[in-house]
N, C-alpha and C. Protein backbone atom coordinates (compact mmCIF):
# COMPACT_ATOMS: atom_id res chain seq x y z
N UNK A 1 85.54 116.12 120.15
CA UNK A 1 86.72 115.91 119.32
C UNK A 1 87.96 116.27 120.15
N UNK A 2 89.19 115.11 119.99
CA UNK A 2 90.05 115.83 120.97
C UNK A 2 91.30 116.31 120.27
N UNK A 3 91.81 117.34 120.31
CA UNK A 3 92.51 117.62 119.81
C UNK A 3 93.92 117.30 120.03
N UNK A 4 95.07 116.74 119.10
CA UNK A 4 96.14 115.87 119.70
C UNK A 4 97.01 116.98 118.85
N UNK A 5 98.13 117.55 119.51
CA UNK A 5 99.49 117.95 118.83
C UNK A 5 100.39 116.79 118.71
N UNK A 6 100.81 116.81 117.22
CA UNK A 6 101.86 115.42 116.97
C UNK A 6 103.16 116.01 116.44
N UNK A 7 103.87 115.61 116.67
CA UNK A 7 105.75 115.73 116.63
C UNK A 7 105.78 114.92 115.29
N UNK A 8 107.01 115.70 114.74
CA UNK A 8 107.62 114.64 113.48
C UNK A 8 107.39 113.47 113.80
N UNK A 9 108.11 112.54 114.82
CA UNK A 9 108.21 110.93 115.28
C UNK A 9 106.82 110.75 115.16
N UNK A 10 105.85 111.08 115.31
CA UNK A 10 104.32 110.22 115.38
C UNK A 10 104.07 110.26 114.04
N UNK A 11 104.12 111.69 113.17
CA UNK A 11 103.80 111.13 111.93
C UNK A 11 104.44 110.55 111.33
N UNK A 12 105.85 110.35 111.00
CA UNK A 12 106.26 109.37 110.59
C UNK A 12 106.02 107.83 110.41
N UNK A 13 105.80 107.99 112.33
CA UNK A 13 105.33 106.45 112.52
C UNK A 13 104.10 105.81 112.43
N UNK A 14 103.21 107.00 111.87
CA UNK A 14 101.66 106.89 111.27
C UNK A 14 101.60 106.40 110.32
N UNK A 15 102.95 107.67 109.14
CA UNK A 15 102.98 106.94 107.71
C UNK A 15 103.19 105.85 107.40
N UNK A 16 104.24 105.24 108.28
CA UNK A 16 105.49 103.63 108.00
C UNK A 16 104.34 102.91 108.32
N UNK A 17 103.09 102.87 109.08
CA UNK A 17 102.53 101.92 109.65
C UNK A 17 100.82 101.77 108.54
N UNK A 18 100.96 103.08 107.98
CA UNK A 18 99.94 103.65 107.41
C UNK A 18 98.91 103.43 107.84
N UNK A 19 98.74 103.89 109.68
CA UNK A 19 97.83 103.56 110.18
C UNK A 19 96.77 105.20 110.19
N UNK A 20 95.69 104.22 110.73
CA UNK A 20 94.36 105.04 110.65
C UNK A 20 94.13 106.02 111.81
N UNK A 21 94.31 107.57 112.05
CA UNK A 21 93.78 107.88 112.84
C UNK A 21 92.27 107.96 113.12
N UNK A 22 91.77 108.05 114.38
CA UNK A 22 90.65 107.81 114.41
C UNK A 22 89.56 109.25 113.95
N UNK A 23 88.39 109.21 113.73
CA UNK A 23 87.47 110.52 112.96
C UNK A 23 87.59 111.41 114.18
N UNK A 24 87.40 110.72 115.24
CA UNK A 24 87.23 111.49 116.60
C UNK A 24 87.90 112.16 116.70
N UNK A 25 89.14 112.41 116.18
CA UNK A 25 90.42 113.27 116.69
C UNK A 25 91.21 113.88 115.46
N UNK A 26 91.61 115.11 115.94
CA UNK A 26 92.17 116.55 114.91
C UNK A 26 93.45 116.41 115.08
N UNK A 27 93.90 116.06 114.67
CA UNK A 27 95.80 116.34 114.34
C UNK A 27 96.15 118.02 114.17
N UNK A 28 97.13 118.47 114.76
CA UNK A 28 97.60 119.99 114.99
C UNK A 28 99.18 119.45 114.73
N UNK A 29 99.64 120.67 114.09
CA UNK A 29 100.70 120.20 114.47
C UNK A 29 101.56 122.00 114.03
N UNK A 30 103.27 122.52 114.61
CA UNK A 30 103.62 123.57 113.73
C UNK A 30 104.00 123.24 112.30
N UNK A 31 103.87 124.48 111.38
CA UNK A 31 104.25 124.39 110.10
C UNK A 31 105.65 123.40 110.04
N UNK A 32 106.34 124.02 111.01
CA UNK A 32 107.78 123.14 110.67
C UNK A 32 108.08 122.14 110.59
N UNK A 33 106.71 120.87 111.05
CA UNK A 33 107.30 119.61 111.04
C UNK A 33 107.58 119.44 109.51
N UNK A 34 106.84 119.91 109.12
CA UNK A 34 106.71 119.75 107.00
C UNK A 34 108.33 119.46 107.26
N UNK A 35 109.24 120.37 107.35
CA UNK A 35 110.52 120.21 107.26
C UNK A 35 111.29 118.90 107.71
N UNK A 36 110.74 118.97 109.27
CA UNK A 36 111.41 117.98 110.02
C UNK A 36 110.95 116.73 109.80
N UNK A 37 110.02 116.18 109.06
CA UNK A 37 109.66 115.32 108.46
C UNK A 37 110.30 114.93 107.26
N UNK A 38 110.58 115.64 106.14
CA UNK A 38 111.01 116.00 104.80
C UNK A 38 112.86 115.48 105.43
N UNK A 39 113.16 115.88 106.38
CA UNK A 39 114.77 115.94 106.33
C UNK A 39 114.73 114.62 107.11
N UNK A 40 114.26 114.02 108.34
CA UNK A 40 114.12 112.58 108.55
C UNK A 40 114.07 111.98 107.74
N UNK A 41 113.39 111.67 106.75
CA UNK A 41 112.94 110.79 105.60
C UNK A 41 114.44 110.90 104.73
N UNK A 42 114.78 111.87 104.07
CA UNK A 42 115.91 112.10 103.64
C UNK A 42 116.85 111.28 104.01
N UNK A 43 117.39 112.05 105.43
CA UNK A 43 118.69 111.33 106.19
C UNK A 43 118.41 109.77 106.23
N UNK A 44 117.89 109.44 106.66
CA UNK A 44 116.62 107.62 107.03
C UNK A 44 117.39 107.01 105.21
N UNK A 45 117.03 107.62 103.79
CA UNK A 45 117.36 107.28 102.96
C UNK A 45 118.66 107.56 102.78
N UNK A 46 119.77 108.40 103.07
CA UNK A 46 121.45 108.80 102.99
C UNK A 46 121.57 107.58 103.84
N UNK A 47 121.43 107.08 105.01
CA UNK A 47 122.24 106.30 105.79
C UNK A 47 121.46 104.49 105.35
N UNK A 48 120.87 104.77 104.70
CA UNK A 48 120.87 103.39 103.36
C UNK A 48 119.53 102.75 104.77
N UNK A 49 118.67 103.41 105.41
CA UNK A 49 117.59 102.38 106.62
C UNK A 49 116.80 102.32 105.63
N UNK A 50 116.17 103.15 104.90
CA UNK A 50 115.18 102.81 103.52
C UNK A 50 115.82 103.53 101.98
N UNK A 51 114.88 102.64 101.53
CA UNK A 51 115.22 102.91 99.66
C UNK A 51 114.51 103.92 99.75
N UNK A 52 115.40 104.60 98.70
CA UNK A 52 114.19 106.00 98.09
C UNK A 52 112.86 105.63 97.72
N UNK A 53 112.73 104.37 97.08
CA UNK A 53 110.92 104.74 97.31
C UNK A 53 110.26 104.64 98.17
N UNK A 54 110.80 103.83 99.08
CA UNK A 54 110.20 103.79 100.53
C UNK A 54 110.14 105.01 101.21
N UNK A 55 111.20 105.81 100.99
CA UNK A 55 111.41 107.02 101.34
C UNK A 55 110.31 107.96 101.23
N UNK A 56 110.33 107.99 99.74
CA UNK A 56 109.52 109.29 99.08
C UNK A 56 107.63 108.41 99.10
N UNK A 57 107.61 107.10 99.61
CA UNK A 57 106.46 106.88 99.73
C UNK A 57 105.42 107.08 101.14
N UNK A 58 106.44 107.24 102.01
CA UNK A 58 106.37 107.71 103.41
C UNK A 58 106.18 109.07 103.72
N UNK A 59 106.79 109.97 103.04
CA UNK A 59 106.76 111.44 102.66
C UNK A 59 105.11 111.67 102.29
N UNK A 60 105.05 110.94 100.57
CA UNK A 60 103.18 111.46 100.84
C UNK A 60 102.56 110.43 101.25
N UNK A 61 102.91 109.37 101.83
CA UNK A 61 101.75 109.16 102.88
C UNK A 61 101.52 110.24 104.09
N UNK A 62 102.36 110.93 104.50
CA UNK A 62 102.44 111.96 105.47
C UNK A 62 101.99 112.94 105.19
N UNK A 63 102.67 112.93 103.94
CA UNK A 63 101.74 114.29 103.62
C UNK A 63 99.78 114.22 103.08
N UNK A 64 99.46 112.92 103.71
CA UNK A 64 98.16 112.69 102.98
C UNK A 64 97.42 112.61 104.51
N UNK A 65 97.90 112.50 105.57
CA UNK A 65 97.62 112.59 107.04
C UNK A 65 96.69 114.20 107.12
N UNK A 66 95.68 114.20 107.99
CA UNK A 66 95.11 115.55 107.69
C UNK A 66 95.65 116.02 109.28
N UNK A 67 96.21 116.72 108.72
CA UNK A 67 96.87 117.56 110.28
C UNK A 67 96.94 119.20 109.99
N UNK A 68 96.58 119.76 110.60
CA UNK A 68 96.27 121.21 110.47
C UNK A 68 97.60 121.64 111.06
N UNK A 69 98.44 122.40 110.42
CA UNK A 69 99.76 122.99 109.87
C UNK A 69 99.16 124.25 110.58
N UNK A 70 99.90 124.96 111.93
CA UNK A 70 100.14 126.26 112.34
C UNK A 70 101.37 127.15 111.95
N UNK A 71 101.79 128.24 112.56
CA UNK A 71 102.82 129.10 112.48
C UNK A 71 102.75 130.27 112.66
N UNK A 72 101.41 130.76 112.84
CA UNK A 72 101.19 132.05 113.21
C UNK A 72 102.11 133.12 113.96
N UNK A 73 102.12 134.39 114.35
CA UNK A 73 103.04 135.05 114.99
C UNK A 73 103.00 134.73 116.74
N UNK A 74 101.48 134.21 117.20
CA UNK A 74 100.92 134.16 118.30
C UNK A 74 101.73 132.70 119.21
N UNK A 75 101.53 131.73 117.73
CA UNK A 75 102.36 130.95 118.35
C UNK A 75 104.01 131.07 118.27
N UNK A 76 104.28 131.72 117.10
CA UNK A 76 105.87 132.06 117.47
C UNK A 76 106.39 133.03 118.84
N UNK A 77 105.86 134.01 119.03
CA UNK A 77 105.44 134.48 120.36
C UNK A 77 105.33 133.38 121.51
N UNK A 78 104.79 132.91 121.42
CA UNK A 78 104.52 131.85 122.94
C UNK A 78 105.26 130.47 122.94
N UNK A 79 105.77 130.26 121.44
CA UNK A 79 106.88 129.56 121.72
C UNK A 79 108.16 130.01 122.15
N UNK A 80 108.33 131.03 121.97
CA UNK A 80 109.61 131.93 122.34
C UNK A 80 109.64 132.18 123.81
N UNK A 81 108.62 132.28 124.85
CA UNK A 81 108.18 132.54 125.79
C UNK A 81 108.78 130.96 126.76
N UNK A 82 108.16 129.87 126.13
CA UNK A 82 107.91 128.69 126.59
C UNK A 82 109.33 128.16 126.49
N UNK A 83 110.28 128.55 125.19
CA UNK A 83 111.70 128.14 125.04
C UNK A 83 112.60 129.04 126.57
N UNK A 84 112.19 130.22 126.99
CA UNK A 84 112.99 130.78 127.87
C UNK A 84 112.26 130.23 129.14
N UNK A 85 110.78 130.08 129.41
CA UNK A 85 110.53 129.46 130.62
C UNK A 85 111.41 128.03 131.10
N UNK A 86 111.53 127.00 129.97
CA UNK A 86 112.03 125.98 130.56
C UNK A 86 113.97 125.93 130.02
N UNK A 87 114.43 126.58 129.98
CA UNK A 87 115.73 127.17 129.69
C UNK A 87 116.06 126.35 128.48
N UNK A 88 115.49 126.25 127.03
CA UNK A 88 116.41 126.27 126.02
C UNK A 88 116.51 126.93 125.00
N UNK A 89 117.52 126.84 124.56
CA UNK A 89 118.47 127.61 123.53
C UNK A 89 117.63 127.51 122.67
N UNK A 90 116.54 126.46 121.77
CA UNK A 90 116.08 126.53 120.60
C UNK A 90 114.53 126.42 120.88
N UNK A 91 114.13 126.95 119.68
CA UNK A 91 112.03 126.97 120.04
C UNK A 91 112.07 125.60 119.03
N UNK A 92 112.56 124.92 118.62
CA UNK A 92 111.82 124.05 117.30
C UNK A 92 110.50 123.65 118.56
N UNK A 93 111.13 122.32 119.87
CA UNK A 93 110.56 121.55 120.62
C UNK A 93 109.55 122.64 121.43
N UNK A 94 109.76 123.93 121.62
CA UNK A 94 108.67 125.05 121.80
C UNK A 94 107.97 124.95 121.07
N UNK A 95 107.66 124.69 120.23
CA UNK A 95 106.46 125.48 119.08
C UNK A 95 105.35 124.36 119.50
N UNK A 96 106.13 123.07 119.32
CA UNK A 96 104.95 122.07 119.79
C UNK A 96 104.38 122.39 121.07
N UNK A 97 105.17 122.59 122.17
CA UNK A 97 105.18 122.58 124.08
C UNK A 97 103.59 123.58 123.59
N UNK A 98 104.04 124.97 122.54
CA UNK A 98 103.08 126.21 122.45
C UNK A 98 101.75 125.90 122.12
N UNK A 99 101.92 125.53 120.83
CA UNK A 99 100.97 124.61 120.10
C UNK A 99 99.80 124.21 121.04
N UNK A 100 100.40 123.18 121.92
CA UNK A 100 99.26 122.23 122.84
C UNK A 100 99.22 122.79 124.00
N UNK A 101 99.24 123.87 124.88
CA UNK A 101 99.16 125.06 125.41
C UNK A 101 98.29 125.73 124.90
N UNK A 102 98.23 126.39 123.63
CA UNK A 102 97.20 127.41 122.88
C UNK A 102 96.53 126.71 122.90
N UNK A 103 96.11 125.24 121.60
CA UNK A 103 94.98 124.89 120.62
C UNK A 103 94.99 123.26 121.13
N UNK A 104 95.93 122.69 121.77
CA UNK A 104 95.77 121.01 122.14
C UNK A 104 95.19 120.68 123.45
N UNK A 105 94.80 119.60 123.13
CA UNK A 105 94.11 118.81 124.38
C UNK A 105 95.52 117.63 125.12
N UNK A 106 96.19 117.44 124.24
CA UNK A 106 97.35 116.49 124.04
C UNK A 106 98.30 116.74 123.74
N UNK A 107 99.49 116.40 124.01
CA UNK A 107 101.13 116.53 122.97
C UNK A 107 101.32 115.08 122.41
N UNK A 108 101.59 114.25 121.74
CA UNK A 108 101.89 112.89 121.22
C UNK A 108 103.78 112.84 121.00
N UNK A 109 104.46 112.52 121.29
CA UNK A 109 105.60 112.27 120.75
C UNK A 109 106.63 110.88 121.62
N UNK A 110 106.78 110.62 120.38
CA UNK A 110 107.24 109.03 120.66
C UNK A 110 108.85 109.28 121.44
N UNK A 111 109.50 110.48 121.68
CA UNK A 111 110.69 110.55 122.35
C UNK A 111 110.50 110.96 124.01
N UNK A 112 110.97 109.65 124.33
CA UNK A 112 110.88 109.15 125.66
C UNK A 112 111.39 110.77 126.75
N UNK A 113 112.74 110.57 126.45
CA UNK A 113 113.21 111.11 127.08
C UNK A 113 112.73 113.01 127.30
N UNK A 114 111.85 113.27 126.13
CA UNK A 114 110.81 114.58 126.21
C UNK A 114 109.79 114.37 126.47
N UNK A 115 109.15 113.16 126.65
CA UNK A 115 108.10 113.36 127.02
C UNK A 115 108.40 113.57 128.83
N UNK A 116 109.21 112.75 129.77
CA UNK A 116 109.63 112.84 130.72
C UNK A 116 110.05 114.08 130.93
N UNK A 117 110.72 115.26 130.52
CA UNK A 117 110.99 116.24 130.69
C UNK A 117 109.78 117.32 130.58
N UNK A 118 108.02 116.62 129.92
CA UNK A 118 107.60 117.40 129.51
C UNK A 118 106.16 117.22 130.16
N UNK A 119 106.42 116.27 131.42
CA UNK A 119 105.40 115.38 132.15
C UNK A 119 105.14 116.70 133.37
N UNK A 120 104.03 117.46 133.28
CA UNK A 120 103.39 118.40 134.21
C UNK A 120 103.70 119.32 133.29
N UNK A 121 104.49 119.31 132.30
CA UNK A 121 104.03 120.80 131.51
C UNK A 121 102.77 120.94 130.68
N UNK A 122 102.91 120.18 130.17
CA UNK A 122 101.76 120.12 129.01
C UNK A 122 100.62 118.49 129.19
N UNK A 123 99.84 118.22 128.94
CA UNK A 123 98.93 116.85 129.08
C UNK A 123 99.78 115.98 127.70
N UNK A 124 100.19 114.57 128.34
CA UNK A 124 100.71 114.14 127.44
C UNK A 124 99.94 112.98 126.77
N UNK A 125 99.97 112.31 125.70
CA UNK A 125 98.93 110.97 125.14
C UNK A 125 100.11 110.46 124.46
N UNK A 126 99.77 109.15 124.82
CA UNK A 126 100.60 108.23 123.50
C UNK A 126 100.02 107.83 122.39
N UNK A 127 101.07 107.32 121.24
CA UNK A 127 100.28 107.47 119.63
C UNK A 127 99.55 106.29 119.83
N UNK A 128 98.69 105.12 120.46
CA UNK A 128 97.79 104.75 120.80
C UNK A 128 96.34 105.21 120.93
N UNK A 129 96.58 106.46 121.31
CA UNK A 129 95.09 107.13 121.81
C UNK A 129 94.57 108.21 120.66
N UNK A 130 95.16 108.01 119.34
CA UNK A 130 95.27 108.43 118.03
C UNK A 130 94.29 107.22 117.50
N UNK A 131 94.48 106.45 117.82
CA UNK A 131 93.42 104.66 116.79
C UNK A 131 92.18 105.00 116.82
């Protein structure tokens, strides 16, 4: 079983597509995407890209994704660690880097420009290798 850490952007783009991950593979992800998911969807509906039901139908499709929700102190700890190793100001994008460091085989995230910044830190997969 391989274990994949996924970023807000993948589940999202799991839900919109309401595609199938495959049995073979465990979704991880930190507690916080709940949020960062919840406030994408939101904003996505304020700036008129989807209707609220599209909105709030994307929400529990996401929330119907089985992804095992962390947050522990161990990983707040080693995200805090991982935010000062590569010099930034905020842990959100730590917690994941931590995440798949501790418990991943993978990081998944559809933003280009982090995954390039994040190429020899961590093993990276694209949301392809999720099917």
């Amino acid at each position: 079983m391989t274990k994949f850490v996924v970023d807000a952007g993948v589940v999202l783009a799991l839900a919109a597509e309401e595609a199938e991950v495959s049995a073979a593979h465990r979704l991880l992800a930190p507690a916080l995407v709940r949020s960062q998911i919840l406030a994408a969807l939101h904003e996505a509906v304020q700036r008129g890209e989807l209707s609220r039901e599209e909105g709030r139908r994307r929400l529990a499709r996401a929330g119907e994704l089985k992804i095992r929700l962390l947050g522990d102190s161990v990983l707040r700890r080693r995200a805090w660690d991982v935010a000062d190793r590569l010099g930034w100001a905020s842990t959100y994008t730590a917690e994941y880097v931590a995440l798949t460091e501790l418990q991943g085989d993978a990081f998944v995230t559809l933003d280009a420009e982090l995954a390039r910044n994040l190429d020899g830190v961590v093993p990276l997969a694209t949301i392809d290798a999720l099917r």
